[in-house]
PDB file of N, CA and C in Angstrom:
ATOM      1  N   UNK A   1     155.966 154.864  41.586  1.00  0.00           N
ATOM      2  CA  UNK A   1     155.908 154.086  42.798  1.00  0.00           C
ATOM      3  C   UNK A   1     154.473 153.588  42.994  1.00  0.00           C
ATOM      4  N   UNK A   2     153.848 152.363  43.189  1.00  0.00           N
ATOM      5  CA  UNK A   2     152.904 151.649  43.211  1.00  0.00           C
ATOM      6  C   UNK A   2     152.316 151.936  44.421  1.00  0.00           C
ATOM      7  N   UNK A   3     151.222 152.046  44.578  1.00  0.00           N
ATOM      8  CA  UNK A   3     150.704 152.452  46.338  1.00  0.00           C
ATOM      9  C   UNK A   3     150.048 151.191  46.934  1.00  0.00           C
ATOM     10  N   UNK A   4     150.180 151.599  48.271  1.00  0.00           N
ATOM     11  CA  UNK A   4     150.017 149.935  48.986  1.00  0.00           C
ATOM     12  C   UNK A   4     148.732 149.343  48.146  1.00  0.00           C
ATOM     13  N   UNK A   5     148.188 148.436  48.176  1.00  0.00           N
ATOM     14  CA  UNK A   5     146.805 147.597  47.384  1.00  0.00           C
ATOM     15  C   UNK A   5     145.526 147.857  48.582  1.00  0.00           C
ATOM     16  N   UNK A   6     146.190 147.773  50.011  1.00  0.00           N
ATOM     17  CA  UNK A   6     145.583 148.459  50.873  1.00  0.00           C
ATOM     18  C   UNK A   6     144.663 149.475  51.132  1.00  0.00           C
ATOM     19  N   UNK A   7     145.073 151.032  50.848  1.00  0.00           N
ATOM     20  CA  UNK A   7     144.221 152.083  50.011  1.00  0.00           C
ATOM     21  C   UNK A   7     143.703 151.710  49.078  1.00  0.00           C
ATOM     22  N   UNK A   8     143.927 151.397  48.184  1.00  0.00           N
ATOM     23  CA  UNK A   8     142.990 150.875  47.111  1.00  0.00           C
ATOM     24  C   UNK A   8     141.825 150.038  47.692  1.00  0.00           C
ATOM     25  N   UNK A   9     141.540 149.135  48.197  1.00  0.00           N
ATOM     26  CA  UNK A   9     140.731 148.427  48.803  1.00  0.00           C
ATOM     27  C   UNK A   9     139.764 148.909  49.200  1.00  0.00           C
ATOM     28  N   UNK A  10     140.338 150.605  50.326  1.00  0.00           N
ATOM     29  CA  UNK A  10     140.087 151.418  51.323  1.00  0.00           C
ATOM     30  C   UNK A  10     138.907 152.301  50.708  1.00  0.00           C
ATOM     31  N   UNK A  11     139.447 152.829  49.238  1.00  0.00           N
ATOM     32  CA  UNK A  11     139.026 153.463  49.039  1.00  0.00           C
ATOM     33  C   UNK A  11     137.627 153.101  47.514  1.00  0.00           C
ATOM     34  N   UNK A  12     138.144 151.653  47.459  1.00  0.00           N
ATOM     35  CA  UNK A  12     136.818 151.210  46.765  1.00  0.00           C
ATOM     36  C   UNK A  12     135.934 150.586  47.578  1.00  0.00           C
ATOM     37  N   UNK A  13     136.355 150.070  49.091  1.00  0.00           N
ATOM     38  CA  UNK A  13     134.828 150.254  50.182  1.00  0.00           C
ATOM     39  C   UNK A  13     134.106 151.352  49.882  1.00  0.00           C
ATOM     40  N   UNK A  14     134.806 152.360  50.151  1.00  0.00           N
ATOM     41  CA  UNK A  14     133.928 153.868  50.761  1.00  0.00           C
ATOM     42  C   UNK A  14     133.165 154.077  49.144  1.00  0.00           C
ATOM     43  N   UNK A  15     134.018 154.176  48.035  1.00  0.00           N
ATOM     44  CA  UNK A  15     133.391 154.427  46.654  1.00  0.00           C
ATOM     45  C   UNK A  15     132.093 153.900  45.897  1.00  0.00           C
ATOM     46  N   UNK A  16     132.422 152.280  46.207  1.00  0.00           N
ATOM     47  CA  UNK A  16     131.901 151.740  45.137  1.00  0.00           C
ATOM     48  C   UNK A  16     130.658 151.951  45.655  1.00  0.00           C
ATOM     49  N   UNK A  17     129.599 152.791  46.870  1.00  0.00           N
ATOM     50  CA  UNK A  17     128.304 152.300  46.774  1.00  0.00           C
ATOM     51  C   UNK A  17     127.729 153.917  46.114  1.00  0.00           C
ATOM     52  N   UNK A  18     128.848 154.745  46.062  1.00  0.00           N
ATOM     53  CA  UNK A  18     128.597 156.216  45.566  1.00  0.00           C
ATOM     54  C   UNK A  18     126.843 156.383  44.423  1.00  0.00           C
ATOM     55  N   UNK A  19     126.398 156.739  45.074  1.00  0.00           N
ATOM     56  CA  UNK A  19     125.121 156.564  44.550  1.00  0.00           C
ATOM     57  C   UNK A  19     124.188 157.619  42.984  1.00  0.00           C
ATOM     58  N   UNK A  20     125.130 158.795  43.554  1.00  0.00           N
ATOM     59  CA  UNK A  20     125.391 159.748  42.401  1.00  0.00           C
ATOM     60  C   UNK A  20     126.138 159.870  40.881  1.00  0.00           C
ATOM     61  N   UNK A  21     125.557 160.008  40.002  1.00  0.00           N
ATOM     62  CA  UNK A  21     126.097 159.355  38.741  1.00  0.00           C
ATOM     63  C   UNK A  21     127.259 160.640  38.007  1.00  0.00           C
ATOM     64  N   UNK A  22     127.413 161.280  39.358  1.00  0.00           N
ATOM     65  CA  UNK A  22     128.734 162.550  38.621  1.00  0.00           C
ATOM     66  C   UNK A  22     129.672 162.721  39.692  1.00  0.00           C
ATOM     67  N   UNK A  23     130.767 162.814  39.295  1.00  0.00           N
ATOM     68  CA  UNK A  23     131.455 163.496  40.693  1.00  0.00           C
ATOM     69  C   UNK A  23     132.803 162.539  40.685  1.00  0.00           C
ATOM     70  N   UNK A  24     132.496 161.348  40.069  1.00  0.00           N
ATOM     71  CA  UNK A  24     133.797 160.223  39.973  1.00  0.00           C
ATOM     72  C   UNK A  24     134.696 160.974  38.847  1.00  0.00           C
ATOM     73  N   UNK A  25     134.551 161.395  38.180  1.00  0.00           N
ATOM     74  CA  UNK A  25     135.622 161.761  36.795  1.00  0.00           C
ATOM     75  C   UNK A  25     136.598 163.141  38.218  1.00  0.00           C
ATOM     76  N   UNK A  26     135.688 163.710  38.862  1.00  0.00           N
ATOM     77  CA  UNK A  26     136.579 164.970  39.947  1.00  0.00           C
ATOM     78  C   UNK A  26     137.231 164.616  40.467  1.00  0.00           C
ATOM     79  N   UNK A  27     136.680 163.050  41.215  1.00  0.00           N
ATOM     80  CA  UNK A  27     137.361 162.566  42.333  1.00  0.00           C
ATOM     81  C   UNK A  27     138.785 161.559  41.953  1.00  0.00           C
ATOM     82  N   UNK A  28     138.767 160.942  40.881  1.00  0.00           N
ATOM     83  CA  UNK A  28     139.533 160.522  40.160  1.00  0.00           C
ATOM     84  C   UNK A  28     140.802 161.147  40.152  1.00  0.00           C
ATOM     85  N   UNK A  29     140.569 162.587  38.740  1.00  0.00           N
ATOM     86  CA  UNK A  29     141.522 163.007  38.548  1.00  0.00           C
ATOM     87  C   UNK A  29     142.231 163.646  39.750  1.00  0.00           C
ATOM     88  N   UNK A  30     141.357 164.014  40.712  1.00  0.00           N
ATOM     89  CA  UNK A  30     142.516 163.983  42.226  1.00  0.00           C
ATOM     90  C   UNK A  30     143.425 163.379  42.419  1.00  0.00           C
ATOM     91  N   UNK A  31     142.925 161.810  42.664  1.00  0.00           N
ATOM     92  CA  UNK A  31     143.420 160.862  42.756  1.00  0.00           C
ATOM     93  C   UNK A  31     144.869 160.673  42.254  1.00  0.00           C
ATOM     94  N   UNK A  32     144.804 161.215  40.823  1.00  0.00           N
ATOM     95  CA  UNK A  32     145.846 160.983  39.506  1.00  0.00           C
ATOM     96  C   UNK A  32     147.601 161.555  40.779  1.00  0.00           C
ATOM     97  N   UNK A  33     147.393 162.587  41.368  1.00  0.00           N
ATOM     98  CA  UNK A  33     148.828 163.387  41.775  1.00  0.00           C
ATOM     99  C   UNK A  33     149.299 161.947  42.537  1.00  0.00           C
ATOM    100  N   UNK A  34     148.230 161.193  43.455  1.00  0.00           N
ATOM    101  CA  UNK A  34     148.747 159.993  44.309  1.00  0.00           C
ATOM    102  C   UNK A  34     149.247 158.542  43.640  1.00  0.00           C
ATOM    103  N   UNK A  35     148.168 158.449  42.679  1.00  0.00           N
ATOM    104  CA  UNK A  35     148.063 156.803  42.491  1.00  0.00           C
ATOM    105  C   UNK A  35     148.921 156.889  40.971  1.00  0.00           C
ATOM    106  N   UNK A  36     148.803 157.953  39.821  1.00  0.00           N
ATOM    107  CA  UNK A  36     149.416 157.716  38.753  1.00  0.00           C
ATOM    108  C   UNK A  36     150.786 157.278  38.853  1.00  0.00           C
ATOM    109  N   UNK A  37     151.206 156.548  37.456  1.00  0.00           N
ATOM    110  CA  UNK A  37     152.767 155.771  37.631  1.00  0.00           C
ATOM    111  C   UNK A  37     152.496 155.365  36.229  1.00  0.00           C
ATOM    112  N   UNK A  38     154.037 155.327  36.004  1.00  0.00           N
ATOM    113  CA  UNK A  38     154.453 154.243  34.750  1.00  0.00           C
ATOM    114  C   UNK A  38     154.019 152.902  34.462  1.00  0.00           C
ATOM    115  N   UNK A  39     154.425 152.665  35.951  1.00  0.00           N
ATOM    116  CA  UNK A  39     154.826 151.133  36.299  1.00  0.00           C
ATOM    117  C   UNK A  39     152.713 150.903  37.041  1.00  0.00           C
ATOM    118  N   UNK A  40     152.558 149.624  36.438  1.00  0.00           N
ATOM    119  CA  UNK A  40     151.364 148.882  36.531  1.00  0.00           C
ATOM    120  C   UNK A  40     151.183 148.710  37.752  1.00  0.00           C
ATOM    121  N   UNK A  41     150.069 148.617  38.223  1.00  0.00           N
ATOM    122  CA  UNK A  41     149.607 148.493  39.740  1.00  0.00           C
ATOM    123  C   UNK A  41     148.344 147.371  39.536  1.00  0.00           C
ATOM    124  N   UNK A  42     148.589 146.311  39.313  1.00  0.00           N
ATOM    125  CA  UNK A  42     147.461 145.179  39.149  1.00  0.00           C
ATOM    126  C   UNK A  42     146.669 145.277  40.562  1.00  0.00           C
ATOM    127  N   UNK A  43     145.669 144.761  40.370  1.00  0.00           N
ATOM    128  CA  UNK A  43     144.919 144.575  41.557  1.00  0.00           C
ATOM    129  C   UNK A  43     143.576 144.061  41.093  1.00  0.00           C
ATOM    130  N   UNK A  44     143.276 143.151  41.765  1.00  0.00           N
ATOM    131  CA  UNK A  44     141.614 142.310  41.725  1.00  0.00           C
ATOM    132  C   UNK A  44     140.482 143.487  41.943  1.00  0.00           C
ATOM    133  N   UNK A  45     139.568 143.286  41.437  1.00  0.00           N
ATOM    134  CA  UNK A  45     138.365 144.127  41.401  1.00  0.00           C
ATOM    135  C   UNK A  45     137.445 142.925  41.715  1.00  0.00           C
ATOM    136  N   UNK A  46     137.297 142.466  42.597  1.00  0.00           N
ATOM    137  CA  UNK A  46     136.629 141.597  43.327  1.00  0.00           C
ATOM    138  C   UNK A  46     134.671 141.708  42.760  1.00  0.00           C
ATOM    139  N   UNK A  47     133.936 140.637  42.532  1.00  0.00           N
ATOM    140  CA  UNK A  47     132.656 140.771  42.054  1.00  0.00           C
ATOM    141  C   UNK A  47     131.731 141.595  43.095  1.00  0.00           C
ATOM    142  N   UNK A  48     131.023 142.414  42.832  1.00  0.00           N
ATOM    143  CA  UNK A  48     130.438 143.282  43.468  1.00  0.00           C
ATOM    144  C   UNK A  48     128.912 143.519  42.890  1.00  0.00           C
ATOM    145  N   UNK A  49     128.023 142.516  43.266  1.00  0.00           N
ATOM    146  CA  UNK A  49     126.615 142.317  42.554  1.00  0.00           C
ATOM    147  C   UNK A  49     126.763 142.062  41.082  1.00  0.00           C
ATOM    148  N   UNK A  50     126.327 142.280  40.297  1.00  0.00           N
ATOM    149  CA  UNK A  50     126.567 141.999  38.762  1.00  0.00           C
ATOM    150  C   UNK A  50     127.949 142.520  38.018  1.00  0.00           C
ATOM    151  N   UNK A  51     128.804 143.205  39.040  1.00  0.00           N
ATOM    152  CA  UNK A  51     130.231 143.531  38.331  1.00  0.00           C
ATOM    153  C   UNK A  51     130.687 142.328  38.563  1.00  0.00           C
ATOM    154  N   UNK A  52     131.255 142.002  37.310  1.00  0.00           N
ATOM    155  CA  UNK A  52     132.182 141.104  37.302  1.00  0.00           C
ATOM    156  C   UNK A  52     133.479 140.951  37.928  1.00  0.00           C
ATOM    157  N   UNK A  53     134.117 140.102  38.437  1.00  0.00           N
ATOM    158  CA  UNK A  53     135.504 139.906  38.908  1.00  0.00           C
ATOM    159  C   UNK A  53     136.599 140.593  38.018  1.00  0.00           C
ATOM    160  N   UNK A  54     137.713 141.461  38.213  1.00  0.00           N
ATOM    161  CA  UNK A  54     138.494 141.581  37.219  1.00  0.00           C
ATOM    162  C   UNK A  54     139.511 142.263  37.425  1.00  0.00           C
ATOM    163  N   UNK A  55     140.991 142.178  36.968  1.00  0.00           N
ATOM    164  CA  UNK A  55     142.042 142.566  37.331  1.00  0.00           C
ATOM    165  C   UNK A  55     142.142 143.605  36.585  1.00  0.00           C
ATOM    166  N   UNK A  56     142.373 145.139  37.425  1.00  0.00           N
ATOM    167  CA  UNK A  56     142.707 146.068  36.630  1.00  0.00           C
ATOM    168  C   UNK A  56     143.945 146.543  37.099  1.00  0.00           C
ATOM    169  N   UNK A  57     144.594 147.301  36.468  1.00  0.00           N
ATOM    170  CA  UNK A  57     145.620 148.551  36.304  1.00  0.00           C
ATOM    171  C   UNK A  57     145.444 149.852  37.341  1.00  0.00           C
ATOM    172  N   UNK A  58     145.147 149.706  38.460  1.00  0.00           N
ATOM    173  CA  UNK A  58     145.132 150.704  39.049  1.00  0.00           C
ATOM    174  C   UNK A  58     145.898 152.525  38.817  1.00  0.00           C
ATOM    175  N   UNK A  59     147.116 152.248  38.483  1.00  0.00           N
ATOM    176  CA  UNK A  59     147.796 153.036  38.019  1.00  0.00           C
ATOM    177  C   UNK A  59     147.564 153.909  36.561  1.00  0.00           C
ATOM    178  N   UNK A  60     146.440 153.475  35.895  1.00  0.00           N
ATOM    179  CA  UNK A  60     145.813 154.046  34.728  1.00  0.00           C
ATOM    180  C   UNK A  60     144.206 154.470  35.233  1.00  0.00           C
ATOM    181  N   UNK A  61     144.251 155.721  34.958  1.00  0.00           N
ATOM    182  CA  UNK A  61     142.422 156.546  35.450  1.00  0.00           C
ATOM    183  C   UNK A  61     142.168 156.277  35.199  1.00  0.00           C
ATOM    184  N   UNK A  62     141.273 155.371  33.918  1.00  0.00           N
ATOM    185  CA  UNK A  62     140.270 154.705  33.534  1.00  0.00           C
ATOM    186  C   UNK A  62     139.941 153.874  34.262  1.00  0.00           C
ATOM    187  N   UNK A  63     141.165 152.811  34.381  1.00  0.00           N
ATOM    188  CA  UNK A  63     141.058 151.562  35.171  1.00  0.00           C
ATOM    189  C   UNK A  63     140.880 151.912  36.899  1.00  0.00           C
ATOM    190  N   UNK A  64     141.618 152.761  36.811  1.00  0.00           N
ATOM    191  CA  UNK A  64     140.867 152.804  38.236  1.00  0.00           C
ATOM    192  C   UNK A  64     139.825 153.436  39.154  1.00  0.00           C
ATOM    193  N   UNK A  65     139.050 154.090  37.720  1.00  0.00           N
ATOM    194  CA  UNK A  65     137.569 154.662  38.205  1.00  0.00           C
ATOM    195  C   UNK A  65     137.090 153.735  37.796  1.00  0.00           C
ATOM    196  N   UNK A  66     137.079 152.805  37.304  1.00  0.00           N
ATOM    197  CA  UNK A  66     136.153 151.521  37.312  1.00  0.00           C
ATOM    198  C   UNK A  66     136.604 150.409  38.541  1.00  0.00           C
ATOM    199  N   UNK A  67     137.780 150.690  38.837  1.00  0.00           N
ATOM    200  CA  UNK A  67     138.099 150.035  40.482  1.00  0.00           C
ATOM    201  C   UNK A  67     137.152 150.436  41.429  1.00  0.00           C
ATOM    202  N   UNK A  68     137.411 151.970  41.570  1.00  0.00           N
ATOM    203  CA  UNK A  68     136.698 152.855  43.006  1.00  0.00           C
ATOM    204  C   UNK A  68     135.494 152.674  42.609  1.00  0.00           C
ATOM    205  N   UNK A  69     134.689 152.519  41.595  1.00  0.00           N
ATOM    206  CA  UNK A  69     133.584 153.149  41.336  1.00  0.00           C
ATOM    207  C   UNK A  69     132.300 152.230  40.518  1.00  0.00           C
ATOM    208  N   UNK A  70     132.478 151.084  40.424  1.00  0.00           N
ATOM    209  CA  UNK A  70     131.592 149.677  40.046  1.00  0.00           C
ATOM    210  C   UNK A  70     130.447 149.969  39.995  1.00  0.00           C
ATOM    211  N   UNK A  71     129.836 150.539  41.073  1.00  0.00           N
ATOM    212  CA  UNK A  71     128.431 150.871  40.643  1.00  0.00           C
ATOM    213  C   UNK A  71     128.240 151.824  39.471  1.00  0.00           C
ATOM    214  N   UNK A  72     128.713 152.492  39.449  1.00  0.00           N
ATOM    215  CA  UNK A  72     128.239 153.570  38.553  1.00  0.00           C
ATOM    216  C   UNK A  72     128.907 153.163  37.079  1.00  0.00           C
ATOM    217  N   UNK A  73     129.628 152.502  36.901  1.00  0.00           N
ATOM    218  CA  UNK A  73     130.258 152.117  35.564  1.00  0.00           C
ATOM    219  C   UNK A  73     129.413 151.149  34.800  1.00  0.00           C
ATOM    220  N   UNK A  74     128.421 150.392  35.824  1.00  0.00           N
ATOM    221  CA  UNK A  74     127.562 149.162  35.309  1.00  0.00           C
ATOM    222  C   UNK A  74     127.013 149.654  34.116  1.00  0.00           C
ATOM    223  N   UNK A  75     126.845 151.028  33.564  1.00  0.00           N
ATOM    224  CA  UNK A  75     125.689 150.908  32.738  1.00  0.00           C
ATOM    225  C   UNK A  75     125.808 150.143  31.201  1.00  0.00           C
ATOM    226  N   UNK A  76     127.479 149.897  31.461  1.00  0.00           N
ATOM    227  CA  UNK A  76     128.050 149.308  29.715  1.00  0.00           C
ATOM    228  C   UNK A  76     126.836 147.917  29.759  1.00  0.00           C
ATOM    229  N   UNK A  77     126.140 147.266  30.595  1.00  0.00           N
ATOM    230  CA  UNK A  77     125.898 146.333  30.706  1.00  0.00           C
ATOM    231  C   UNK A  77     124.578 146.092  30.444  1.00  0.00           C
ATOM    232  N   UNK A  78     123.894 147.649  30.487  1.00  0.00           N
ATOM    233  CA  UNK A  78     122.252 148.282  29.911  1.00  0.00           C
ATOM    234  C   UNK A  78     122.821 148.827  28.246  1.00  0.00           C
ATOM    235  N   UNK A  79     123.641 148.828  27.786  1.00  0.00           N
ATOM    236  CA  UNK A  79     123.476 149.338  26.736  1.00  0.00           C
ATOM    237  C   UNK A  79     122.246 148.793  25.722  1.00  0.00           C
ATOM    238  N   UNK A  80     122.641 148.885  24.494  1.00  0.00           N
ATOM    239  CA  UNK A  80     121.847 148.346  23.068  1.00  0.00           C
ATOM    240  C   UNK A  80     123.025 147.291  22.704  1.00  0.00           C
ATOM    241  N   UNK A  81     124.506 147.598  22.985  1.00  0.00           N
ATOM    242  CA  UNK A  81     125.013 146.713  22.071  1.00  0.00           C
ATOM    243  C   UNK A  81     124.955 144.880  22.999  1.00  0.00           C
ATOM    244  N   UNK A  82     124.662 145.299  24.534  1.00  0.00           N
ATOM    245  CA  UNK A  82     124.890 144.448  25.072  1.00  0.00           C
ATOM    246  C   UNK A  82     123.602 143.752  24.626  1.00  0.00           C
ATOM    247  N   UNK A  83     122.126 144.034  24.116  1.00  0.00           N
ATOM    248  CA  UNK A  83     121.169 143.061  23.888  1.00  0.00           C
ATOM    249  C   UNK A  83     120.874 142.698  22.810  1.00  0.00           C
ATOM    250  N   UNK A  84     122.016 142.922  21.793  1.00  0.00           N
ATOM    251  CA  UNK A  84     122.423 143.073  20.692  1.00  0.00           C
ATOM    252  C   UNK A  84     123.052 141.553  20.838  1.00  0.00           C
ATOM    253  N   UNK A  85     124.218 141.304  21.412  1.00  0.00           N
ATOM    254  CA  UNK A  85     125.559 139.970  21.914  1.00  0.00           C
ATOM    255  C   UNK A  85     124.485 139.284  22.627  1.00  0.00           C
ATOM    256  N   UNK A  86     123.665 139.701  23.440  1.00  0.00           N
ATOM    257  CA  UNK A  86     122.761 138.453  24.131  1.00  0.00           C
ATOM    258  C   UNK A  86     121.515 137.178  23.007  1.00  0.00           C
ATOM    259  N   UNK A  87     120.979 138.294  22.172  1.00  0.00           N
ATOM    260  CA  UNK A  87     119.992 138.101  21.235  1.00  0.00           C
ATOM    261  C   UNK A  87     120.939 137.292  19.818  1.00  0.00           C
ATOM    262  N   UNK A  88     121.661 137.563  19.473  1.00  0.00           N
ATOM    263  CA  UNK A  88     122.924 137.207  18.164  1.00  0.00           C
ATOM    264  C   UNK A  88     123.655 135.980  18.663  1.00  0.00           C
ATOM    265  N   UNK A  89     124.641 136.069  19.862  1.00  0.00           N
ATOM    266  CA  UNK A  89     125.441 134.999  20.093  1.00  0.00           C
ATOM    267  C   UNK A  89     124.641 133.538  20.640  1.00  0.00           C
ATOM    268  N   UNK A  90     125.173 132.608  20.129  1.00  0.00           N
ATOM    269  CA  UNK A  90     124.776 131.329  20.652  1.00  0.00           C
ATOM    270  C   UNK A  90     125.858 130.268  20.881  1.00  0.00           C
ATOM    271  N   UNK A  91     126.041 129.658  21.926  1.00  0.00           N
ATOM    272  CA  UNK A  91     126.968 128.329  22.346  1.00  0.00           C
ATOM    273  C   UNK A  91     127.551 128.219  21.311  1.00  0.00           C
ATOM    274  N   UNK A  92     129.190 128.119  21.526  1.00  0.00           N
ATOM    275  CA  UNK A  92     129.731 127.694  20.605  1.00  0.00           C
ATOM    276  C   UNK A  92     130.607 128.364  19.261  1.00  0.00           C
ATOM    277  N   UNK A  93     129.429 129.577  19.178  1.00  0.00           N
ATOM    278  CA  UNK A  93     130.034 131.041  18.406  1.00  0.00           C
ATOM    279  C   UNK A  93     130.836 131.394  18.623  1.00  0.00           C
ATOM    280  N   UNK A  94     131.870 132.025  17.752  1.00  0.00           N
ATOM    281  CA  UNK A  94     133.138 132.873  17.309  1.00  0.00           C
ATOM    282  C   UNK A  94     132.924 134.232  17.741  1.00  0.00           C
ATOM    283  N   UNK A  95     133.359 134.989  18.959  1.00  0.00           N
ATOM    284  CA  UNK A  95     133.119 136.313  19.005  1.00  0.00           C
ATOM    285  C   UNK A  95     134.835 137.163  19.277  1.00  0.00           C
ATOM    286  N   UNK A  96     135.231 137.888  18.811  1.00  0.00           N
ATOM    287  CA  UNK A  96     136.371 138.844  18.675  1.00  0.00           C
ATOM    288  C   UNK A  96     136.212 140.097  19.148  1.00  0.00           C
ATOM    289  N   UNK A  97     136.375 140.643  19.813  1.00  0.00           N
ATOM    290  CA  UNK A  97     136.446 141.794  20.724  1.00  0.00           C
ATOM    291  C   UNK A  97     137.913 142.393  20.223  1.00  0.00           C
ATOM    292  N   UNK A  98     138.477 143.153  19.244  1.00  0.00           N
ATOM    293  CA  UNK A  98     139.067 144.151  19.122  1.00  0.00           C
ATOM    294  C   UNK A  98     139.531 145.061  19.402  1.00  0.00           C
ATOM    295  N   UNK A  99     140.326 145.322  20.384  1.00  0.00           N
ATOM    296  CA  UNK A  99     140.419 146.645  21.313  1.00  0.00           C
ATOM    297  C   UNK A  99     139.874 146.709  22.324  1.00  0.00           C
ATOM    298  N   UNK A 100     139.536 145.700  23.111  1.00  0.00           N
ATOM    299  CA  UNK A 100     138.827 145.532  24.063  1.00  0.00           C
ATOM    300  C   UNK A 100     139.510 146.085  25.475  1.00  0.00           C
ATOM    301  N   UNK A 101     138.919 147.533  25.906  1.00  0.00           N
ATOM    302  CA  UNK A 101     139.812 148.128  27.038  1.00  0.00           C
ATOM    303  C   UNK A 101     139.991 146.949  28.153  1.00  0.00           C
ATOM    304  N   UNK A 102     138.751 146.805  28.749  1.00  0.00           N
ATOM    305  CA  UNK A 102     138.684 146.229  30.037  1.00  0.00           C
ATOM    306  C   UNK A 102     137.845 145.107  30.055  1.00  0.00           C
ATOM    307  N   UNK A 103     137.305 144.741  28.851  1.00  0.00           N
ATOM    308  CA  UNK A 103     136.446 143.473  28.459  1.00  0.00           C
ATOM    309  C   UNK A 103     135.099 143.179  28.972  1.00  0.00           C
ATOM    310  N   UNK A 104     134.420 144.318  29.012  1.00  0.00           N
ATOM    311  CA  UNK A 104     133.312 144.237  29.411  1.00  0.00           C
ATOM    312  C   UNK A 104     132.456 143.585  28.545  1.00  0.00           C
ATOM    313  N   UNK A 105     132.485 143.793  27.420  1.00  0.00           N
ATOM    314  CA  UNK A 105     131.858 143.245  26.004  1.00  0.00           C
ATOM    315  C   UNK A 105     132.175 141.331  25.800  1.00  0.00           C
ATOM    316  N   UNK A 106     133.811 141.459  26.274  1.00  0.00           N
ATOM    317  CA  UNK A 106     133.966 140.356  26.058  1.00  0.00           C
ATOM    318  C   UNK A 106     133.600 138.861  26.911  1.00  0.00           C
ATOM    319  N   UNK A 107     134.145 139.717  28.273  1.00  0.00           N
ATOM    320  CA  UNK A 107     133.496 138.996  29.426  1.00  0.00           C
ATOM    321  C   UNK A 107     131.847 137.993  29.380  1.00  0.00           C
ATOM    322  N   UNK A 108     131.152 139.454  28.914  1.00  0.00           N
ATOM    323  CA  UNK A 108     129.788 138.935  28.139  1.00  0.00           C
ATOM    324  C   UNK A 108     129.640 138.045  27.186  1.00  0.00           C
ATOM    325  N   UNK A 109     130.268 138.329  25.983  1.00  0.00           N
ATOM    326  CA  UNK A 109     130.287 137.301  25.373  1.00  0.00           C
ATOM    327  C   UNK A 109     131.174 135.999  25.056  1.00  0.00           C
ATOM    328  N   UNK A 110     131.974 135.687  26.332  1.00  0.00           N
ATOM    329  CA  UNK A 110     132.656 134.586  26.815  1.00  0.00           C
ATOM    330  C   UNK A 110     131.151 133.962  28.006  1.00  0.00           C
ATOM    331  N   UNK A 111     130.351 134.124  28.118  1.00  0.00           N
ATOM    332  CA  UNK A 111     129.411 133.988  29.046  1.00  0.00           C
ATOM    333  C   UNK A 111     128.051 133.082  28.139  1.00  0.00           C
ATOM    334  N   UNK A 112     128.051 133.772  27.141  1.00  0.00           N
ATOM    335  CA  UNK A 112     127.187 133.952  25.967  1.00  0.00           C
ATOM    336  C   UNK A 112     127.427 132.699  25.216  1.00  0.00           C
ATOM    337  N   UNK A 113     128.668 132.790  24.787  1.00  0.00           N
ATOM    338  CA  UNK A 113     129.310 131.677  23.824  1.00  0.00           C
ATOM    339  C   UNK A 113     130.074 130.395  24.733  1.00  0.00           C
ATOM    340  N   UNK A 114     130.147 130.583  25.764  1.00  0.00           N
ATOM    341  CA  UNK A 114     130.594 129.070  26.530  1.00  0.00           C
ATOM    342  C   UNK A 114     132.077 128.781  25.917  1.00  0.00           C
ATOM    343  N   UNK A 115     132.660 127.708  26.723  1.00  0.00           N
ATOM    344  CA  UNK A 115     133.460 127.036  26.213  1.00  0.00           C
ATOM    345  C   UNK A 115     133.443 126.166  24.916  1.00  0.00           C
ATOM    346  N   UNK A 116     134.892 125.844  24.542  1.00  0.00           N
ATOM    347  CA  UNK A 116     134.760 124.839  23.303  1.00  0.00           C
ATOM    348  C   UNK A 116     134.169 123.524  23.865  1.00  0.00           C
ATOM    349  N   UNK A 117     134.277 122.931  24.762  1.00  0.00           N
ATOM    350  CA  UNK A 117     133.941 121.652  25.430  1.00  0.00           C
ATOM    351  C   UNK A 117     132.775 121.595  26.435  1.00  0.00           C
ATOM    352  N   UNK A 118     131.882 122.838  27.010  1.00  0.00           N
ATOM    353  CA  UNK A 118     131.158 122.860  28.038  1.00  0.00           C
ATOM    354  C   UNK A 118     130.025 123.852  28.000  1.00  0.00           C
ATOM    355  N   UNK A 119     128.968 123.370  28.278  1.00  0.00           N
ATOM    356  CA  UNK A 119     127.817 124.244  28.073  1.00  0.00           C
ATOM    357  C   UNK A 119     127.817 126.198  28.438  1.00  0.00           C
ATOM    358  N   UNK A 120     126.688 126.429  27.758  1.00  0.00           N
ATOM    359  CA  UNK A 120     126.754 127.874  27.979  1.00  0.00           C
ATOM    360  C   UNK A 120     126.574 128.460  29.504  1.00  0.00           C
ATOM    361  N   UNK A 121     127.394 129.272  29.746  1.00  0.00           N
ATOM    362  CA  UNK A 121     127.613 129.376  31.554  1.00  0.00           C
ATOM    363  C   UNK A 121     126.304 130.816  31.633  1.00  0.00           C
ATOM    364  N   UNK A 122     125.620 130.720  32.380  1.00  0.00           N
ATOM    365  CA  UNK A 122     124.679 131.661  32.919  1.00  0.00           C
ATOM    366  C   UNK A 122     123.246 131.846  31.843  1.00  0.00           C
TER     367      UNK A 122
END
């Protein structure tokens, strides 16, 4: 059973400014007895300073500790591989993302590499 989109909302106000970099994997799997399901629970993850916009799966823990919890997930975005795709890709380039959970990588390098018809965005 899918839970209203409402709570969800509710509870990525109160989350996402969580300032402490432990405690989301606890609060989560709490979470799991309420929000887990078979059945998909889409929902917008609305841009939140440098998080990107993005529709996740609420109904899957991964996806939805990166719902509640945006700040603290940013760091895919400090990695090595990310200045790795910034420094390598250029307008126009071929990039393939493979398994790409939630497209953080890709997002980037759809950013990186632009459209077929339109300059490089950011």
């Amino acid at each position: 059973m899918a839970c209203h989109a409402g709570w969800h909302r509710f509870l990525r106000a109160v989350c996402s400014w969580y300032p402490i970099p432990f405690g989301d994997d606890w609060f989560n799997r709490r979470l799991d007895r309420f929000f887990a399901s078979d059945e998909p629970n889409w929902l917008v993850a609305a841009s939140r300073g440098r998080w990107p916009t993005m529709v996740l799966n609420v109904a899957d823990n991964l996806q939805r500790k990166l719902f509640y919890f945006p700040r603290l997930h940013w760091y895919y975005r400090a990695s090595p591989l990310h200045g790795y795709l910034a420094r390598t890709l250029q307008p126009g380039a071929t990039f393939l993302d493979i398994g790409a959970n939630v497209g953080f990588f890709s997002l980037l390098a759809a950013r990186l590499v632009g459209g077929r018809d339109r300059p490089r965005v950011g």
